[in-house]
PDB file of N, CA and C in Angstrom:
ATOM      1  N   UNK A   1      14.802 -28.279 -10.318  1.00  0.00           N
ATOM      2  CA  UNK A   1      15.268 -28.852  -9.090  1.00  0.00           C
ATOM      3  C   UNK A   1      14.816 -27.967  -7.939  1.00  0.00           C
ATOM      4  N   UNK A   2      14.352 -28.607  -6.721  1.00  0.00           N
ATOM      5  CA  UNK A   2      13.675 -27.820  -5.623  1.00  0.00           C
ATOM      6  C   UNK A   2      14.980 -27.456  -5.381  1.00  0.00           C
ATOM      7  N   UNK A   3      15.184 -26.364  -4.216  1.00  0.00           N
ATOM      8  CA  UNK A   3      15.946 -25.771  -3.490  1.00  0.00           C
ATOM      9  C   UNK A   3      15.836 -25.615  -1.748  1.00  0.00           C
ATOM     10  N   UNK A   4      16.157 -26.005  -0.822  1.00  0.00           N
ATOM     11  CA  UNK A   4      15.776 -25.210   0.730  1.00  0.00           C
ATOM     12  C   UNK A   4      16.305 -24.092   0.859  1.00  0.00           C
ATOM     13  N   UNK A   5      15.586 -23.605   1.498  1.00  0.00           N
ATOM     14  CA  UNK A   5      15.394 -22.003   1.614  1.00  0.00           C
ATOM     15  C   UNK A   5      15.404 -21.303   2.756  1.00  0.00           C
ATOM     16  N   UNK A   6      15.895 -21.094   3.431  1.00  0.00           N
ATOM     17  CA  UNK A   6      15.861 -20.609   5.032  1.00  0.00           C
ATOM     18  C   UNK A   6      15.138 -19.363   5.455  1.00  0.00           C
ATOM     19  N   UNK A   7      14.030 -19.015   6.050  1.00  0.00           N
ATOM     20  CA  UNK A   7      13.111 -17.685   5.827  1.00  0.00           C
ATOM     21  C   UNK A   7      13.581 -17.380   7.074  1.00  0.00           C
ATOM     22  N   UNK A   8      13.991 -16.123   7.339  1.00  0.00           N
ATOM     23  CA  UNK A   8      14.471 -15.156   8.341  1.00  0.00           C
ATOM     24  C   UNK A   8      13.908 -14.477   8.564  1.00  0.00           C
ATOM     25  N   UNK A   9      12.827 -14.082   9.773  1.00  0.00           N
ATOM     26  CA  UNK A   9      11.782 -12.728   9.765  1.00  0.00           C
ATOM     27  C   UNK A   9      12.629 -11.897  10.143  1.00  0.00           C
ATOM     28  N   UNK A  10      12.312 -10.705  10.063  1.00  0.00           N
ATOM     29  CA  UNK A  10      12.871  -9.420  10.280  1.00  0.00           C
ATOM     30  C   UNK A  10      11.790  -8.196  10.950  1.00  0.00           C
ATOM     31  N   UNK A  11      12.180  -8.047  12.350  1.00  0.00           N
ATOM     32  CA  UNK A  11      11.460  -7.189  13.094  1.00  0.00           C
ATOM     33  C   UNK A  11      11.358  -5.447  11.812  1.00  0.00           C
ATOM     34  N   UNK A  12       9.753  -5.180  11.995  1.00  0.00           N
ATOM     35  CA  UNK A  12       9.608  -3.562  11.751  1.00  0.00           C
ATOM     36  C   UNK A  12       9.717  -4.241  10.186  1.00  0.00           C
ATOM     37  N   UNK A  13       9.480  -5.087   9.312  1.00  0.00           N
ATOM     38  CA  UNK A  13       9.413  -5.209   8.108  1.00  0.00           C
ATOM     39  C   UNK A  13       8.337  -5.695   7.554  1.00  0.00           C
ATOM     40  N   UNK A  14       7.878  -4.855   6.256  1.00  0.00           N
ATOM     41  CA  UNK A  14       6.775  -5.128   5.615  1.00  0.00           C
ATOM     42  C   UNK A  14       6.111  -3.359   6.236  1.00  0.00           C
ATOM     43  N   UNK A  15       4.837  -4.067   6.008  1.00  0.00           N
ATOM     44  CA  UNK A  15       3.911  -3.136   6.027  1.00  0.00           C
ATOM     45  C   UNK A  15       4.235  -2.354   7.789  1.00  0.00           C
ATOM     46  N   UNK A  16       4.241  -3.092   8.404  1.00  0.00           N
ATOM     47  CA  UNK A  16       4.900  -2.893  10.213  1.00  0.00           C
ATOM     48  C   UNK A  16       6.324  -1.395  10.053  1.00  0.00           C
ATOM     49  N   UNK A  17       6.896  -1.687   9.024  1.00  0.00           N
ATOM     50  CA  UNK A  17       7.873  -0.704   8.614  1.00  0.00           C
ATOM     51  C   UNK A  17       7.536   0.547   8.536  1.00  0.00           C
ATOM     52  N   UNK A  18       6.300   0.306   7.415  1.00  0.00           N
ATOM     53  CA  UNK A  18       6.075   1.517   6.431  1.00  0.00           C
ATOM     54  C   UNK A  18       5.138   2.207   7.261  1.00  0.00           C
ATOM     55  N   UNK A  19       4.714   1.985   8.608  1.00  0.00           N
ATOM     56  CA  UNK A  19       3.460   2.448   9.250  1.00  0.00           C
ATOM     57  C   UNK A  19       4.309   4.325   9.636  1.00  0.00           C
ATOM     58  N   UNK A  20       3.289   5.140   9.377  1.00  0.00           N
ATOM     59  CA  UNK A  20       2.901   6.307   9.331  1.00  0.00           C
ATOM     60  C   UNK A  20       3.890   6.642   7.945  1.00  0.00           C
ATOM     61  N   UNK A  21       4.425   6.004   6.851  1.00  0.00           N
ATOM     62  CA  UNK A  21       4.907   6.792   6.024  1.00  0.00           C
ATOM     63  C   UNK A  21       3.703   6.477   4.532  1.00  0.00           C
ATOM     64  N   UNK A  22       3.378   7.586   3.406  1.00  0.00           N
ATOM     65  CA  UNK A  22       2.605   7.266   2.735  1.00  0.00           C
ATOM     66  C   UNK A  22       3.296   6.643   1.636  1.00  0.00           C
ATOM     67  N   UNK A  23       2.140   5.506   1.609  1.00  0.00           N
ATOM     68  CA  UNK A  23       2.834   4.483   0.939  1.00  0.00           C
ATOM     69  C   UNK A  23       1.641   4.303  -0.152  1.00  0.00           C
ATOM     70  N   UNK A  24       1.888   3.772  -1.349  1.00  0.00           N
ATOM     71  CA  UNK A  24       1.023   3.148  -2.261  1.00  0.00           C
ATOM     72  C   UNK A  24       0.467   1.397  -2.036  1.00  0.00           C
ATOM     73  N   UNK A  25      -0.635   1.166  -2.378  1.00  0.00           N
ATOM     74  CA  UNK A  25      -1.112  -0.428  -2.247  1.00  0.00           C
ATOM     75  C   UNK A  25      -1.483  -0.835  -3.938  1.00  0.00           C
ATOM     76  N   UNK A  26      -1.068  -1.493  -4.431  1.00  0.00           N
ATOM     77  CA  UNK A  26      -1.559  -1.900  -5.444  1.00  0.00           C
ATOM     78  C   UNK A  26      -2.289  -3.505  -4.889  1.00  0.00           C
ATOM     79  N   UNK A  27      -3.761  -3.007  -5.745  1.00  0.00           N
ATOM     80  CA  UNK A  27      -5.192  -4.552  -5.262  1.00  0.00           C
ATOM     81  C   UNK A  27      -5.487  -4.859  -6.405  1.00  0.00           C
ATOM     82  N   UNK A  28      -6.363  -5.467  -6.232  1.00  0.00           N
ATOM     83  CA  UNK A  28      -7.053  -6.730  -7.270  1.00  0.00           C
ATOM     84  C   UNK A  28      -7.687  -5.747  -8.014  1.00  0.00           C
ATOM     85  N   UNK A  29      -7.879  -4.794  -7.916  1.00  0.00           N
ATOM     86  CA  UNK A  29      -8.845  -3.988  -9.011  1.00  0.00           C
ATOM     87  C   UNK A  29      -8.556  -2.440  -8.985  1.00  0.00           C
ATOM     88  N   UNK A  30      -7.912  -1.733  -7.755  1.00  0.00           N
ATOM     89  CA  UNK A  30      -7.269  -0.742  -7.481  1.00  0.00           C
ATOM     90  C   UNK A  30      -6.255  -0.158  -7.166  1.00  0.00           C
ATOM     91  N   UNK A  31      -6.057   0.718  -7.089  1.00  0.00           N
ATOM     92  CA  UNK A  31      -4.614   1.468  -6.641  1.00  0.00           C
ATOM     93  C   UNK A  31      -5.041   2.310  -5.303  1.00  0.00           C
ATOM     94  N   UNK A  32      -4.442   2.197  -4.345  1.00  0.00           N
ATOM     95  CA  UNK A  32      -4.707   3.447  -3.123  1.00  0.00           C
ATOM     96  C   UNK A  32      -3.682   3.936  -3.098  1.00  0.00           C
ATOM     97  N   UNK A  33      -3.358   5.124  -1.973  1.00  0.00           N
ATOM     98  CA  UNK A  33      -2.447   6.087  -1.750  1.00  0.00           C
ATOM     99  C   UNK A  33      -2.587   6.732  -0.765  1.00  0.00           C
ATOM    100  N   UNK A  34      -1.817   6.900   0.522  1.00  0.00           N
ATOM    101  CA  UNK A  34      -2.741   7.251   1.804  1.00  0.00           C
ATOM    102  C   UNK A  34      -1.177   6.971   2.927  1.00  0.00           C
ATOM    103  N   UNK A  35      -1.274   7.771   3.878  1.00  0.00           N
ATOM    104  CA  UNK A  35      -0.584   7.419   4.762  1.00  0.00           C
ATOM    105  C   UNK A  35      -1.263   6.283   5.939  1.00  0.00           C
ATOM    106  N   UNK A  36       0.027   5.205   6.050  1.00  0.00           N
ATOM    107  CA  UNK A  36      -0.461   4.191   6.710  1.00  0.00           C
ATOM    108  C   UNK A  36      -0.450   4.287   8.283  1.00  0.00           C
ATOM    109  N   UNK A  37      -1.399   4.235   8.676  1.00  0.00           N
ATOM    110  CA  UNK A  37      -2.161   4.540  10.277  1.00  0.00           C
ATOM    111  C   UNK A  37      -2.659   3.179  10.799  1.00  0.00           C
ATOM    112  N   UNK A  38      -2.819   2.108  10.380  1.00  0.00           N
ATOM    113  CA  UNK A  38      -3.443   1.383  11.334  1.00  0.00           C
ATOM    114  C   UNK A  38      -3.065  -0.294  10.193  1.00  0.00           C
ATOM    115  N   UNK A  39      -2.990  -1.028  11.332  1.00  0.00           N
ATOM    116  CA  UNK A  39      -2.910  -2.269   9.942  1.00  0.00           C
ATOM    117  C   UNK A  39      -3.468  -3.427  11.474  1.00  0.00           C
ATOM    118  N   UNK A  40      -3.958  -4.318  10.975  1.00  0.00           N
ATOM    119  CA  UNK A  40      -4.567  -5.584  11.926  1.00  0.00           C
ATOM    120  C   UNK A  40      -4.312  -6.672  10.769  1.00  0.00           C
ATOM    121  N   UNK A  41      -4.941  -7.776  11.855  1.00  0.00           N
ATOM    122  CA  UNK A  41      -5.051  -9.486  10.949  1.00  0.00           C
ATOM    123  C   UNK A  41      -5.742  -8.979   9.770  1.00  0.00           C
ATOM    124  N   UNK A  42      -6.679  -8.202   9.263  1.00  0.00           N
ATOM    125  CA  UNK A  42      -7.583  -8.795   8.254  1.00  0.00           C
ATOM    126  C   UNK A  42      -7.380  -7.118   7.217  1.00  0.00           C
ATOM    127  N   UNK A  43      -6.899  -5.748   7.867  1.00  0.00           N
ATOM    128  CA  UNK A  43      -6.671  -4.798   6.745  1.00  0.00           C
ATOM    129  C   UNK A  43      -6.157  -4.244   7.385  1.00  0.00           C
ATOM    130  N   UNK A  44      -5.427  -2.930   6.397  1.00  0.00           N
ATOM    131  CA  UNK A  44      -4.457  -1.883   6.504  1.00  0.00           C
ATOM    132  C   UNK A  44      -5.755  -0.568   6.404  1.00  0.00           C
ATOM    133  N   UNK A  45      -5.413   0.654   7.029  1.00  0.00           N
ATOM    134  CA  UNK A  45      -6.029   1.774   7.338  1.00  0.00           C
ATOM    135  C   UNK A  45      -4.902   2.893   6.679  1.00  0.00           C
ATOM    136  N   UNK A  46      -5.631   3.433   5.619  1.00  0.00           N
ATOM    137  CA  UNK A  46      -4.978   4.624   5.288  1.00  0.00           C
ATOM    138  C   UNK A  46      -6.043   6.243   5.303  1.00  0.00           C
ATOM    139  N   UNK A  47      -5.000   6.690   6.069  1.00  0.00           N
ATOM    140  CA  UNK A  47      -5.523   8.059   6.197  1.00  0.00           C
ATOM    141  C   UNK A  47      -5.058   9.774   5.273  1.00  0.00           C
ATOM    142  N   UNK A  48      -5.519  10.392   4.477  1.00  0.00           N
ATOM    143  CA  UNK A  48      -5.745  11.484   3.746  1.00  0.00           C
ATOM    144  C   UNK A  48      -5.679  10.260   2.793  1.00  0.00           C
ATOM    145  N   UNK A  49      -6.157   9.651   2.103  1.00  0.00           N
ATOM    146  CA  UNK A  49      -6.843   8.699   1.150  1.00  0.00           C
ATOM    147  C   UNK A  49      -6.930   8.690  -0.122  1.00  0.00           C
ATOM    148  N   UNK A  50      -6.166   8.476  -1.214  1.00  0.00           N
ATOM    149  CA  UNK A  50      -6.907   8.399  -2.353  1.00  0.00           C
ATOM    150  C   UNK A  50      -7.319   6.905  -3.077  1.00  0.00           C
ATOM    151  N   UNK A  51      -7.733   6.876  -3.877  1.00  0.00           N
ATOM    152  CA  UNK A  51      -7.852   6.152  -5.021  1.00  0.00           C
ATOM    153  C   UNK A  51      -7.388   6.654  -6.440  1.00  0.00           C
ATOM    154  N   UNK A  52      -6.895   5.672  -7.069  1.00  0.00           N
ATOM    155  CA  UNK A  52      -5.922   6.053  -8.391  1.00  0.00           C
ATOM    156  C   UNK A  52      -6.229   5.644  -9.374  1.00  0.00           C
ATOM    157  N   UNK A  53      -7.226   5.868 -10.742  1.00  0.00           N
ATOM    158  CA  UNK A  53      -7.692   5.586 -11.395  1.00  0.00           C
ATOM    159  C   UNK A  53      -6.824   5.824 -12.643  1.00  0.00           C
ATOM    160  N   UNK A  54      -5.892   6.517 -12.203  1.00  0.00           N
ATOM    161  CA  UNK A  54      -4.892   6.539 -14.482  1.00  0.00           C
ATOM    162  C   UNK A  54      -3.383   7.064 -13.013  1.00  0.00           C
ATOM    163  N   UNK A  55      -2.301   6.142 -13.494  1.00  0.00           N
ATOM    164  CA  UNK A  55      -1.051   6.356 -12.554  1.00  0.00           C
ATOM    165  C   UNK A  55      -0.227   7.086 -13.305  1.00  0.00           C
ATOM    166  N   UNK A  56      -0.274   7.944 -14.926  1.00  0.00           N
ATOM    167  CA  UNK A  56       0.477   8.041 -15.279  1.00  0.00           C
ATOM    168  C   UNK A  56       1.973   7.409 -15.200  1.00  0.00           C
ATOM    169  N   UNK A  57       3.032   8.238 -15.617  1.00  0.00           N
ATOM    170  CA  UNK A  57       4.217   7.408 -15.278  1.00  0.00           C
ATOM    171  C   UNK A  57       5.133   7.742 -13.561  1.00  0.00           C
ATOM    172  N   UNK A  58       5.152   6.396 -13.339  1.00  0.00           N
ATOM    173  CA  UNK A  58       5.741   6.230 -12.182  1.00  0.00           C
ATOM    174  C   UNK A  58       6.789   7.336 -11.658  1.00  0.00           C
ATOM    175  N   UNK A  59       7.422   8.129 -12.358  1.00  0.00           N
ATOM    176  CA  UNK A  59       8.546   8.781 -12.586  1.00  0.00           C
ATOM    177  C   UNK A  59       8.176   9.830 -12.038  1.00  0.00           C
ATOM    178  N   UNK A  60       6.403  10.239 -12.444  1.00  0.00           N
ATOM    179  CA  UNK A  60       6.130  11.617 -12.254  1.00  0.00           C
ATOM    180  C   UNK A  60       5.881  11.856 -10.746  1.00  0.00           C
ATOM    181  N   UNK A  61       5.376  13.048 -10.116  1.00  0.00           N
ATOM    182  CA  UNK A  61       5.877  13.515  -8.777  1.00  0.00           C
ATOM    183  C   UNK A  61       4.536  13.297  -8.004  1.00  0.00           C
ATOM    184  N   UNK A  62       3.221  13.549  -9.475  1.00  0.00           N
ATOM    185  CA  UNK A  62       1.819  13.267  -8.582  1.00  0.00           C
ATOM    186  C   UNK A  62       1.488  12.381  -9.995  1.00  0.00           C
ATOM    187  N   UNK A  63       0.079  11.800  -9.346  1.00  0.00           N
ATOM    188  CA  UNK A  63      -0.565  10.865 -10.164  1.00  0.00           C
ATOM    189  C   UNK A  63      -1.085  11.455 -11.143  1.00  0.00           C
ATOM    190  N   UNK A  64      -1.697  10.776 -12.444  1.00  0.00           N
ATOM    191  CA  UNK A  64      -2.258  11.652 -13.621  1.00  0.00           C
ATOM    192  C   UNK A  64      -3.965  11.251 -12.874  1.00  0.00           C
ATOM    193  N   UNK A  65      -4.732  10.731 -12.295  1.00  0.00           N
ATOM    194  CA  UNK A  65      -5.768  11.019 -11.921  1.00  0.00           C
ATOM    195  C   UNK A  65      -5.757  10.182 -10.256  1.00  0.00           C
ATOM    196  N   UNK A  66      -5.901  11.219  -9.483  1.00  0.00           N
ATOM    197  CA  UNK A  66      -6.040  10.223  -8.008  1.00  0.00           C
ATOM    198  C   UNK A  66      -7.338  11.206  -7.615  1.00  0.00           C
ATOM    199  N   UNK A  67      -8.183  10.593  -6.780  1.00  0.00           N
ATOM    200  CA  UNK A  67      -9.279  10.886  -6.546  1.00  0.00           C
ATOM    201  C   UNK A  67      -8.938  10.935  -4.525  1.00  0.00           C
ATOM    202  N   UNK A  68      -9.141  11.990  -4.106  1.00  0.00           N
ATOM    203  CA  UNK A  68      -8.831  12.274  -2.412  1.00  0.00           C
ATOM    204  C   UNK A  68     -10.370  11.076  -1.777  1.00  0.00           C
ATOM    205  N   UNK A  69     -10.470  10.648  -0.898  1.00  0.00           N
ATOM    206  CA  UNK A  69     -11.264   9.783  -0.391  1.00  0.00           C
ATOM    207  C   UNK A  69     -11.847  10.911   0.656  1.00  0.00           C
ATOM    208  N   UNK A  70     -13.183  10.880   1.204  1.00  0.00           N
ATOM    209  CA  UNK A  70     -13.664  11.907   2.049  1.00  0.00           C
ATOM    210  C   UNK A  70     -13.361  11.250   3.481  1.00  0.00           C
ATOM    211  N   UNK A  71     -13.049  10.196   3.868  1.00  0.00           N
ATOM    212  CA  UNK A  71     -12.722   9.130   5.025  1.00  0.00           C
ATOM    213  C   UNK A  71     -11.501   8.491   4.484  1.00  0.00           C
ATOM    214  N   UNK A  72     -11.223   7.884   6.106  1.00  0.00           N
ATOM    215  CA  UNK A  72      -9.647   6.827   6.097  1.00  0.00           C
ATOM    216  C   UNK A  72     -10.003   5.947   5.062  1.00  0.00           C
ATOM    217  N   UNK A  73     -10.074   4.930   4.459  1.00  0.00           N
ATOM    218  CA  UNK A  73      -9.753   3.795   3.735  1.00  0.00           C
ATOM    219  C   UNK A  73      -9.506   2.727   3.947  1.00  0.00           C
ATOM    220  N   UNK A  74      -9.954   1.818   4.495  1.00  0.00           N
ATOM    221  CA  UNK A  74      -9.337   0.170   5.223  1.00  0.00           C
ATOM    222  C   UNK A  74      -9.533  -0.733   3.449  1.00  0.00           C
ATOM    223  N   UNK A  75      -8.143  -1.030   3.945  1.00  0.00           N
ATOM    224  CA  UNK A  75      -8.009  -1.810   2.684  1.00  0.00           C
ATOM    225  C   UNK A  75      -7.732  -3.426   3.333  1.00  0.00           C
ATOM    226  N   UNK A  76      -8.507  -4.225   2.642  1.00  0.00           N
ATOM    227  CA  UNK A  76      -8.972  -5.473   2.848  1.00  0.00           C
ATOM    228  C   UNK A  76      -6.764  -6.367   2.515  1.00  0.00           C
ATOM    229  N   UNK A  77      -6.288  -7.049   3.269  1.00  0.00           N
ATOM    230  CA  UNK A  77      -4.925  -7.447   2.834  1.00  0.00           C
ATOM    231  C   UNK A  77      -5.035  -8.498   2.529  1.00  0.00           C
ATOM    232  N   UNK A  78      -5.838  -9.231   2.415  1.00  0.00           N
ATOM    233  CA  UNK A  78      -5.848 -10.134   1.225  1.00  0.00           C
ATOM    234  C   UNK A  78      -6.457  -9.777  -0.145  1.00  0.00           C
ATOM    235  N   UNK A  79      -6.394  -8.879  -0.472  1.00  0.00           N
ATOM    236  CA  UNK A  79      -6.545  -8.432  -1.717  1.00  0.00           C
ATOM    237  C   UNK A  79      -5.326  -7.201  -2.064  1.00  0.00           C
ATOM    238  N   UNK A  80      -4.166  -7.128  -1.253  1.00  0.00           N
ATOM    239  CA  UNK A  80      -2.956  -6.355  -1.689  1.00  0.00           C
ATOM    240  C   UNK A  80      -2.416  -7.326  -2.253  1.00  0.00           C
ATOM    241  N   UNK A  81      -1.868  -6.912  -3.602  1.00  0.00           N
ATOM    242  CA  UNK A  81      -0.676  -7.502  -4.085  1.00  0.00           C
ATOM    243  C   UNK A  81       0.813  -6.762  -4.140  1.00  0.00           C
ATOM    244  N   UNK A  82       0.443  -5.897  -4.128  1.00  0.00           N
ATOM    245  CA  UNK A  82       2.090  -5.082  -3.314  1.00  0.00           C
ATOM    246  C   UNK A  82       1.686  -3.593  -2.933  1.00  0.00           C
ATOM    247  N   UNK A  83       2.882  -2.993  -2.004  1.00  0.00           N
ATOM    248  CA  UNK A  83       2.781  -1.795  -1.845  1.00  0.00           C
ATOM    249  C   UNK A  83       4.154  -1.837  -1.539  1.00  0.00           C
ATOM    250  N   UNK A  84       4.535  -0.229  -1.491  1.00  0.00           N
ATOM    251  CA  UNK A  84       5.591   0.917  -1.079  1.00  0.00           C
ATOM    252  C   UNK A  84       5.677   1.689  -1.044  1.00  0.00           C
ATOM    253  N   UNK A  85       6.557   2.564  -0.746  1.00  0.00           N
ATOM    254  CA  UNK A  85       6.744   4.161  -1.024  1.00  0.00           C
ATOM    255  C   UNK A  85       6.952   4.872  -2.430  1.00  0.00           C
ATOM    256  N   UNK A  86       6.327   5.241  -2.954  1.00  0.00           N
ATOM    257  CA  UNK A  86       6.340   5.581  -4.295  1.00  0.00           C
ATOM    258  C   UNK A  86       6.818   6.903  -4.696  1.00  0.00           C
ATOM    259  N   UNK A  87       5.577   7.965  -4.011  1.00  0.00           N
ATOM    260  CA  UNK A  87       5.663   8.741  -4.429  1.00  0.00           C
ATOM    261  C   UNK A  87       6.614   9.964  -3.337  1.00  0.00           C
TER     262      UNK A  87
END
């Protein structure tokens, strides 16, 4: 059975929130890690940068392999499927 649903935006939520705290992005093929600096219509900008190739367990304090990026990172947002504060 359908349901109606009433959607309530909420100022400073989402990614708009999390701006300058480092947050994780999980994508279509990657993991980033980076403090968030910049976000527009089409990507998010993370700056001291990694990429995360083995996450070990979530629990732990650093990643079991993150790779530092030598530049910011613009990550394409239609290819995020979630992010937050993780670590």
């Amino acid at each position: 059975m359908k349901k109606l649903v009433n959607v309530t935006e909420v100022d400073d939520e989402g990614l708009d929130g999390l701006m300058g705290e480092v947050i994780t992005v999980f994508c279509l093929n990657y993991f980033y890690t980076g403090k968030l600096t910049g976000i527009n219509a089409e990507c998010i900008k993370l700056d001291d940068a990694s990429v995360i190739y083995e996450t070990g367990s979530f629990t732990d304090k650093t990643w079991k392999d993150a790779q530092k990026l030598p530049h910011p990172c613009y990550v394409m947002k239609q290819c995020i499927e979630s992010f937050m504060v993780l670590k």
